[in-house]
Protein backbone atom coordinates (compact mmCIF):
# COMPACT_ATOMS: atom_id res chain seq x y z
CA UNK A 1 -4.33 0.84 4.17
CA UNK A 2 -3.97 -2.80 3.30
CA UNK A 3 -7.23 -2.97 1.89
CA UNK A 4 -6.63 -0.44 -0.25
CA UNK A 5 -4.33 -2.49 -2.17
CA UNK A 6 -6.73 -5.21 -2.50
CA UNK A 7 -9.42 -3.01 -3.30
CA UNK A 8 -6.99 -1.54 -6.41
CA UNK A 9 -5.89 -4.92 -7.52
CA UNK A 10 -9.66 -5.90 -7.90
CA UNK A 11 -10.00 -3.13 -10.03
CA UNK A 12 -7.09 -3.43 -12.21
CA UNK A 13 -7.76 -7.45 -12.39
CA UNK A 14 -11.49 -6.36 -13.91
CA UNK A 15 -9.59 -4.29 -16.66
CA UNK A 16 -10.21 -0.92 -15.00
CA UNK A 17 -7.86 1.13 -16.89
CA UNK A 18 -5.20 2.97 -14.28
CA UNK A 19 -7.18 6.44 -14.18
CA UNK A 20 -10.39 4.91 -13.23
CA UNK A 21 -9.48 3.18 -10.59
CA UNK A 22 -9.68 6.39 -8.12
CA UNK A 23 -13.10 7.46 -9.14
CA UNK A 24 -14.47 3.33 -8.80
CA UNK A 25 -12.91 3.04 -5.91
CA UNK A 26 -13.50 6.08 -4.25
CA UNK A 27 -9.78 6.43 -3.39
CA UNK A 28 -7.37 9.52 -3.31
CA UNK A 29 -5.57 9.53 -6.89
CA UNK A 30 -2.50 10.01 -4.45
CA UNK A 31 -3.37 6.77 -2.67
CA UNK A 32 -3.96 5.14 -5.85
CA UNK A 33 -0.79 6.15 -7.68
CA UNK A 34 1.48 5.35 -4.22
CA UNK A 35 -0.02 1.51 -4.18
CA UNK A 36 -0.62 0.98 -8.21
CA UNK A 37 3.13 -0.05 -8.47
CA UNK A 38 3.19 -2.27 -5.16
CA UNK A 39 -0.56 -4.53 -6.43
CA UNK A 40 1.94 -5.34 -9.34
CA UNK A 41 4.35 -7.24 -6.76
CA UNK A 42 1.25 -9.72 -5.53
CA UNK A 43 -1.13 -11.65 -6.93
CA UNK A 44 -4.97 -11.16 -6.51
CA UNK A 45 -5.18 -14.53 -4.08
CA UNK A 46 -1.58 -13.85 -1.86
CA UNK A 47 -3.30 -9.49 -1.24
CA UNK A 48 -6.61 -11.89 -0.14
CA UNK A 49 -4.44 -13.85 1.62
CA UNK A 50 -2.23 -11.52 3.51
CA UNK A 51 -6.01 -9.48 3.95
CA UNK A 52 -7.65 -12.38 5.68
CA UNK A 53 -4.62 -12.87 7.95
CA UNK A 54 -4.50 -9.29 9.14
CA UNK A 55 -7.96 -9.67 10.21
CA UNK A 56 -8.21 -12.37 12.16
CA UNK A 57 -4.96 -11.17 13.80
CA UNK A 58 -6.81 -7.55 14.28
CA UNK A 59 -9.97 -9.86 15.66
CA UNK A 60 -7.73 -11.65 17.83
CA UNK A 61 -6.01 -9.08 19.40
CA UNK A 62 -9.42 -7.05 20.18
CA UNK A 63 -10.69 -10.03 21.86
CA UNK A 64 -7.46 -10.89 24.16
CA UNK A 65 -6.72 -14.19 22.69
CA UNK A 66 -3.15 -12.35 21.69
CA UNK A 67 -0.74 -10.13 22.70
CA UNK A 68 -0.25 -7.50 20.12
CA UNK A 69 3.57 -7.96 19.80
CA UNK A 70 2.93 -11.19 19.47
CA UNK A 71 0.78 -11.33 16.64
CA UNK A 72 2.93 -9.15 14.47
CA UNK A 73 5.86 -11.09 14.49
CA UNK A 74 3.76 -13.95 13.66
CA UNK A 75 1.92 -11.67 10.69
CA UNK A 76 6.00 -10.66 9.91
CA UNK A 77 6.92 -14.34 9.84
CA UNK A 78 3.90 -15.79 7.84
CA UNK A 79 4.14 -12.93 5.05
């Protein structure tokens, strides 16, 4: 869900006006009007950002190196 946020962001940073953004993206117009409001909060680099972190966490905690519970509070405590 996370990178749908990015993915809208991108969109909205390239001038896509609001209702194109569901047909570029391929995104539910439901999805896209629930997260439209929350891109605002963040900046194109801190949704990259946060993005990267979630997936090395995700990688991480597929390949053992952490304990799930683990890596969320650090993911909690870094965001």
């Amino acid at each position: 869900q996370f990178r749908s946020l990015l993915v809208i962001k991108e969109l909205t940073e390239k001038g896509s006006p609001y209702g194109d953004i569901a047909k570029k993206s391929g995104l539910h117009p439901f999805v896209v009007k629930k997260n439209y409001d929350i891109c605002r909060q963040f900046s194109l680099s801190q949704l990259k950002k946060i993005y990267q972190k979630i997936f090395l966490i995700d990688s991480n905690i597929k390949t053992g190196r952490v304990d799930p519970e683990t890596a969320l509070d650090l993911l909690v405590s870094e965001i």
